[in-house]
PDB file of N, CA and C in Angstrom:
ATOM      1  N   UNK A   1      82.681  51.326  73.144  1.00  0.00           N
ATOM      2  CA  UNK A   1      82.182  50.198  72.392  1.00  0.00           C
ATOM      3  C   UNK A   1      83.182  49.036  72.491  1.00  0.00           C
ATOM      4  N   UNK A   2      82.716  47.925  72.937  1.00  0.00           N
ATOM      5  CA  UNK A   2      83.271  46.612  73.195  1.00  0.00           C
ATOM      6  C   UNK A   2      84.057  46.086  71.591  1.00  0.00           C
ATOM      7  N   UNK A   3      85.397  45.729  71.354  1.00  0.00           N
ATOM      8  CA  UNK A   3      85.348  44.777  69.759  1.00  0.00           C
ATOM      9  C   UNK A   3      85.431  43.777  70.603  1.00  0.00           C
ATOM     10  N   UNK A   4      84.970  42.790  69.919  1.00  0.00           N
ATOM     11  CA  UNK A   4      84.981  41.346  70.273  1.00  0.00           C
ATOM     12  C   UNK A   4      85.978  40.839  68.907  1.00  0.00           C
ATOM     13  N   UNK A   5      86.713  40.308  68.908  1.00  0.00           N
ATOM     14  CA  UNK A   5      87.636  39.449  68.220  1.00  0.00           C
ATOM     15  C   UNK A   5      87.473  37.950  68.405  1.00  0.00           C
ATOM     16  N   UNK A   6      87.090  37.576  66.745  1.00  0.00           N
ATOM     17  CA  UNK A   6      87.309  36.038  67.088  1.00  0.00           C
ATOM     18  C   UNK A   6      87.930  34.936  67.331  1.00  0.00           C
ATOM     19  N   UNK A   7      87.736  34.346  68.433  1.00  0.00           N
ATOM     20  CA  UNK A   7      88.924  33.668  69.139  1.00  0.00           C
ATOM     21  C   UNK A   7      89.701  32.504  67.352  1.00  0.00           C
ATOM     22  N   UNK A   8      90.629  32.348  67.845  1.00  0.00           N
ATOM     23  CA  UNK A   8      91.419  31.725  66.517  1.00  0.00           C
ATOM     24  C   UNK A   8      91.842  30.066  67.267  1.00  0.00           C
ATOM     25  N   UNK A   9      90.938  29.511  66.698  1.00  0.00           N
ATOM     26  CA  UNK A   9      91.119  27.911  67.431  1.00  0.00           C
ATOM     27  C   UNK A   9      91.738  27.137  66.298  1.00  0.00           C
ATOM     28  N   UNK A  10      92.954  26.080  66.578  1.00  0.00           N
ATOM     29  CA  UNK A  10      93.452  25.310  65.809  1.00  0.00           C
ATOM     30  C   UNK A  10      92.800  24.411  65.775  1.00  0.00           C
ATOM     31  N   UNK A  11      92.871  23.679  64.555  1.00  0.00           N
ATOM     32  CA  UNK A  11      91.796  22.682  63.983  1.00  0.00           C
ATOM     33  C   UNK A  11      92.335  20.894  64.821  1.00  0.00           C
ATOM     34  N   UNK A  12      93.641  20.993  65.306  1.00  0.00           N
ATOM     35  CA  UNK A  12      94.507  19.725  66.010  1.00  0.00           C
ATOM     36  C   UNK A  12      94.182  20.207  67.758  1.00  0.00           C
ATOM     37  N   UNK A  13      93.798  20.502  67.936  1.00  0.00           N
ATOM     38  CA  UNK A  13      93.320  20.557  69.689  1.00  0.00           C
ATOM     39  C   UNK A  13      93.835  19.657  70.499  1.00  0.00           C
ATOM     40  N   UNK A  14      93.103  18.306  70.266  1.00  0.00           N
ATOM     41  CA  UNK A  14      93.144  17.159  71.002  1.00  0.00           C
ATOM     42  C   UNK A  14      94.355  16.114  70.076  1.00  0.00           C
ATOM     43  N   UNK A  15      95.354  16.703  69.179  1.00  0.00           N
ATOM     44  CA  UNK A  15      95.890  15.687  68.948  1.00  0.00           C
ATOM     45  C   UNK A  15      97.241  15.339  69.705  1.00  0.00           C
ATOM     46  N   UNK A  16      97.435  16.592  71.001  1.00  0.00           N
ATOM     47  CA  UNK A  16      98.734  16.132  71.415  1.00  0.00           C
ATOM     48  C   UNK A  16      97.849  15.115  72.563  1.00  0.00           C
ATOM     49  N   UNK A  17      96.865  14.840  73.273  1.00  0.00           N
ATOM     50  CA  UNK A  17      96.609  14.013  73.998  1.00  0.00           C
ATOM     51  C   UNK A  17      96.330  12.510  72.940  1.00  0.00           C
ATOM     52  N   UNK A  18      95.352  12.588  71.840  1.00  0.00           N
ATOM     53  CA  UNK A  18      95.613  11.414  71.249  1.00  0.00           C
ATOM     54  C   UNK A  18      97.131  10.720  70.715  1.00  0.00           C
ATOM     55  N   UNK A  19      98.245  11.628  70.820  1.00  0.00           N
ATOM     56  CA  UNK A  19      99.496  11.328  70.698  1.00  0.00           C
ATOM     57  C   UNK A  19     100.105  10.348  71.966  1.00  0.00           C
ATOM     58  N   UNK A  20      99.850  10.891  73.044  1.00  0.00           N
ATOM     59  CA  UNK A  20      99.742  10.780  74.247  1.00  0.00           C
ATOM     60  C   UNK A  20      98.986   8.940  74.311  1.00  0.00           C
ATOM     61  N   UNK A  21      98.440   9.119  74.072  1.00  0.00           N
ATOM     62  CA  UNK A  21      97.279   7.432  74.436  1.00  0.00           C
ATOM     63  C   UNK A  21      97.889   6.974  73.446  1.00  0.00           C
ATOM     64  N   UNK A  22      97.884   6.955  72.126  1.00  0.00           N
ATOM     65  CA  UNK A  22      98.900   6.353  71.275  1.00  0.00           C
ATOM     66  C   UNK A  22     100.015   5.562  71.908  1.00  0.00           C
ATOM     67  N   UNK A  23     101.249   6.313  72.218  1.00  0.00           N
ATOM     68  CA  UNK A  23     102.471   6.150  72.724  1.00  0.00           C
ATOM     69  C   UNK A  23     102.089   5.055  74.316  1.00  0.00           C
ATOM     70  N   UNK A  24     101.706   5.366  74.723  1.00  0.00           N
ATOM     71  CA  UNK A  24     101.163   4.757  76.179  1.00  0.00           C
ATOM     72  C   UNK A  24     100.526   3.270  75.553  1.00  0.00           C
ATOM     73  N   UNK A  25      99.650   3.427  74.524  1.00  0.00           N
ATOM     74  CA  UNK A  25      99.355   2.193  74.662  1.00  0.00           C
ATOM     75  C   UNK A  25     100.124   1.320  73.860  1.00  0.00           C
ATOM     76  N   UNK A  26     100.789   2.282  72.979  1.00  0.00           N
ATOM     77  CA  UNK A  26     102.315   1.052  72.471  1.00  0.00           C
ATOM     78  C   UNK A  26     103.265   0.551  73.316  1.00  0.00           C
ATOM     79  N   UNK A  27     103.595   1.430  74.631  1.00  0.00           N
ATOM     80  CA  UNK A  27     104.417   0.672  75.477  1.00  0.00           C
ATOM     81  C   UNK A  27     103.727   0.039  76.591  1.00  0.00           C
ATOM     82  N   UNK A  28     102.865   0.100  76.467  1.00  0.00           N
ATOM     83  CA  UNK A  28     101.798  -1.107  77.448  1.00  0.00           C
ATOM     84  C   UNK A  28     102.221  -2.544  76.614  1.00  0.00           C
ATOM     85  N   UNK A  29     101.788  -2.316  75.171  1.00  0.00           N
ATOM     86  CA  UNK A  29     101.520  -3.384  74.557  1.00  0.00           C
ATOM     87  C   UNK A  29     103.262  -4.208  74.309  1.00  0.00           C
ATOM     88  N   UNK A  30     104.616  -3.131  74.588  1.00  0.00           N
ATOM     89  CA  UNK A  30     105.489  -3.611  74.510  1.00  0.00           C
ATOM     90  C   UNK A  30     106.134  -4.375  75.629  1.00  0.00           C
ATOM     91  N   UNK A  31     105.609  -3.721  76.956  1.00  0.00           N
ATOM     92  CA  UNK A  31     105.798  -4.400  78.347  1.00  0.00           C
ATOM     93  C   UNK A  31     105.022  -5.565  78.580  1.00  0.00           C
ATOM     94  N   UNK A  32     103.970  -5.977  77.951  1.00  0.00           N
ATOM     95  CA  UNK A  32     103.164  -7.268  78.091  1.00  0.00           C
ATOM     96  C   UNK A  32     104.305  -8.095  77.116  1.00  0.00           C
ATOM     97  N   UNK A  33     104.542  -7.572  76.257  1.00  0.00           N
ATOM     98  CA  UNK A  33     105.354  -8.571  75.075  1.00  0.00           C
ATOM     99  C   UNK A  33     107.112  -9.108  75.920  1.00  0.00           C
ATOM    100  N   UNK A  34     107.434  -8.295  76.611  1.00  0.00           N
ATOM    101  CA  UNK A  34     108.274  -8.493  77.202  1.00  0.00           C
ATOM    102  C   UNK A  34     108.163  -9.200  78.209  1.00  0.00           C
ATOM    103  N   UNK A  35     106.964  -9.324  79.088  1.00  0.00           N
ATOM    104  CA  UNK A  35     106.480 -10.269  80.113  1.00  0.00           C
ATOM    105  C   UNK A  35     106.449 -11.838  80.076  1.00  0.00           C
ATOM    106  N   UNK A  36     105.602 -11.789  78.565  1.00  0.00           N
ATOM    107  CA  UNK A  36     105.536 -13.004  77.743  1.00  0.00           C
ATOM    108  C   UNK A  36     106.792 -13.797  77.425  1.00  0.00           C
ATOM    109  N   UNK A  37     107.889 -13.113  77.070  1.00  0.00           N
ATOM    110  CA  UNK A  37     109.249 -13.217  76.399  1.00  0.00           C
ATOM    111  C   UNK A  37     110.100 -13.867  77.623  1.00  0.00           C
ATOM    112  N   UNK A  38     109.775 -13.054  78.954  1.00  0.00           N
ATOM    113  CA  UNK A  38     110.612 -12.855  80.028  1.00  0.00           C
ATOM    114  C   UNK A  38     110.602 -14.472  80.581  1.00  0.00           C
ATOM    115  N   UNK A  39     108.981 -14.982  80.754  1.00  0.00           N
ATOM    116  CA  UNK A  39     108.541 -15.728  81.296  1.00  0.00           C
ATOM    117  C   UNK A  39     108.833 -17.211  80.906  1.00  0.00           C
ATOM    118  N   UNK A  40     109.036 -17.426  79.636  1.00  0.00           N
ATOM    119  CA  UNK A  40     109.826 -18.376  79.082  1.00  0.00           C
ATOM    120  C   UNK A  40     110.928 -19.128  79.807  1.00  0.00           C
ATOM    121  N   UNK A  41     110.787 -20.581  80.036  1.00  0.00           N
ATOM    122  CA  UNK A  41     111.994 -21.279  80.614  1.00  0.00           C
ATOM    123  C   UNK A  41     113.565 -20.925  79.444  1.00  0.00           C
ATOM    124  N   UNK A  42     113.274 -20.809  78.303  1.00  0.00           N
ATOM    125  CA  UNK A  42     114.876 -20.878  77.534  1.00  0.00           C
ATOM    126  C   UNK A  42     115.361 -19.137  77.524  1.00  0.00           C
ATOM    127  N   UNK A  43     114.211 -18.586  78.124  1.00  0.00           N
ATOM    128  CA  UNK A  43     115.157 -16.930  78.223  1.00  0.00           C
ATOM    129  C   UNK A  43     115.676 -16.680  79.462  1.00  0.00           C
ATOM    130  N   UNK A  44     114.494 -17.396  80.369  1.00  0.00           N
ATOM    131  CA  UNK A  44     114.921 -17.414  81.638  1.00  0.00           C
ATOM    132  C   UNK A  44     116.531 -17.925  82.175  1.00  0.00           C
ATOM    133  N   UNK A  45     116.939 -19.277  81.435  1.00  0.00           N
ATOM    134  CA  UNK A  45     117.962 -19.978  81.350  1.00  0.00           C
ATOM    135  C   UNK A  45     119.213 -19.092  80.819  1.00  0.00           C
ATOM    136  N   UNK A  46     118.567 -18.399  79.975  1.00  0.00           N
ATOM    137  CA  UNK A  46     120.193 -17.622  78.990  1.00  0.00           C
ATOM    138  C   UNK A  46     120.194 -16.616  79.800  1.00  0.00           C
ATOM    139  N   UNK A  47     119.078 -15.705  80.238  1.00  0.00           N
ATOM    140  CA  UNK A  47     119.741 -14.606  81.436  1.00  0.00           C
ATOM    141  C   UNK A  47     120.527 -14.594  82.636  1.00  0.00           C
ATOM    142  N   UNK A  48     119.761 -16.608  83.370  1.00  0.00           N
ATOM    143  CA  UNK A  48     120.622 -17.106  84.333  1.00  0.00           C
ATOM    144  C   UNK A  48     122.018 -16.858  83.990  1.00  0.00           C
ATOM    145  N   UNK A  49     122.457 -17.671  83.068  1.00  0.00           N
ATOM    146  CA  UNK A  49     123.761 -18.221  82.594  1.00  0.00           C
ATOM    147  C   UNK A  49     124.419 -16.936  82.300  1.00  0.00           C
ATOM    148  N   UNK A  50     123.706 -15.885  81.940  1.00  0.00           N
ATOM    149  CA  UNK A  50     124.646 -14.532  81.674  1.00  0.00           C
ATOM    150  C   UNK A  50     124.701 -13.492  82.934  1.00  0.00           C
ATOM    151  N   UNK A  51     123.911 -13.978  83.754  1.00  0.00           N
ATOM    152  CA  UNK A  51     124.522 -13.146  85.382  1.00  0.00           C
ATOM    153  C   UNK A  51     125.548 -14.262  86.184  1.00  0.00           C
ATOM    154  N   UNK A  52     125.599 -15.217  86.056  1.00  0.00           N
ATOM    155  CA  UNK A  52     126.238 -16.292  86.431  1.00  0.00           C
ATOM    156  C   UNK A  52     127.601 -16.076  86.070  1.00  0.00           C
ATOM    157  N   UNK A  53     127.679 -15.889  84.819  1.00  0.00           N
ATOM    158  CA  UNK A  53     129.104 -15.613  83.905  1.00  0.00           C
ATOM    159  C   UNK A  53     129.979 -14.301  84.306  1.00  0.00           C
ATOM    160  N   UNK A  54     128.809 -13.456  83.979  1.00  0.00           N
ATOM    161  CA  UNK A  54     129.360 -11.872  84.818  1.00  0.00           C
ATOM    162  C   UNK A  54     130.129 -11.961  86.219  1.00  0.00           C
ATOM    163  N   UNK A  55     129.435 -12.611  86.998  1.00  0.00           N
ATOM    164  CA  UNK A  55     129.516 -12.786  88.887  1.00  0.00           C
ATOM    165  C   UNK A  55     130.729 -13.417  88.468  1.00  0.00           C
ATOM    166  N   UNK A  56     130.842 -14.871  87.755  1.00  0.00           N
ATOM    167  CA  UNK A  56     132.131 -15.487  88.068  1.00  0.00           C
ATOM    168  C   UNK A  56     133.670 -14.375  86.996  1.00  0.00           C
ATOM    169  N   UNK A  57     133.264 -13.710  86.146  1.00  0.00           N
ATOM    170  CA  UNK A  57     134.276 -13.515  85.431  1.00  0.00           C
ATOM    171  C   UNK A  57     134.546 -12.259  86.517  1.00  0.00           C
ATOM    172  N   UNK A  58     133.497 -11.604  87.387  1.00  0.00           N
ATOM    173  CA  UNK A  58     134.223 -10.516  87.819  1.00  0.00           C
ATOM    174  C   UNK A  58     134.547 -10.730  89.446  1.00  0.00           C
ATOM    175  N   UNK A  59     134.217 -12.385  89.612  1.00  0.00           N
ATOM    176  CA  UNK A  59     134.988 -12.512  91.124  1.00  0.00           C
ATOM    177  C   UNK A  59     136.309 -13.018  91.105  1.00  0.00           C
TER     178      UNK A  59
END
């Protein structure tokens, strides 16, 4: 005679993939914000001026 036992399913299944899309789409949304930021003439200018500074203080 066969027992069949009932399978024991957790009630969170799918929450490590919705964890997953979560996280992904916060750093999507943080790499666009950084794009935005990047693209700016006065950030652009202060990053110049701080590889500029580096190059000359370490030639």
């Amino acid at each position: 005679m066969l027992r069949l036992t009932p399978r024991l399913r957790s009630h969170d299944d799918g929450s490590v993939t919705a964890e997953y899309a979560v996280a992904t789409m916060a750093a999507v949304g943080f790499a666009g914000l950084l794009v935005v930021i990047l693209r700016s003439d006065e950030v652009r200018g202060i990053l110049t001026d701080l590889v500029r500074n580096a190059l000359a203080f370490g030639g």
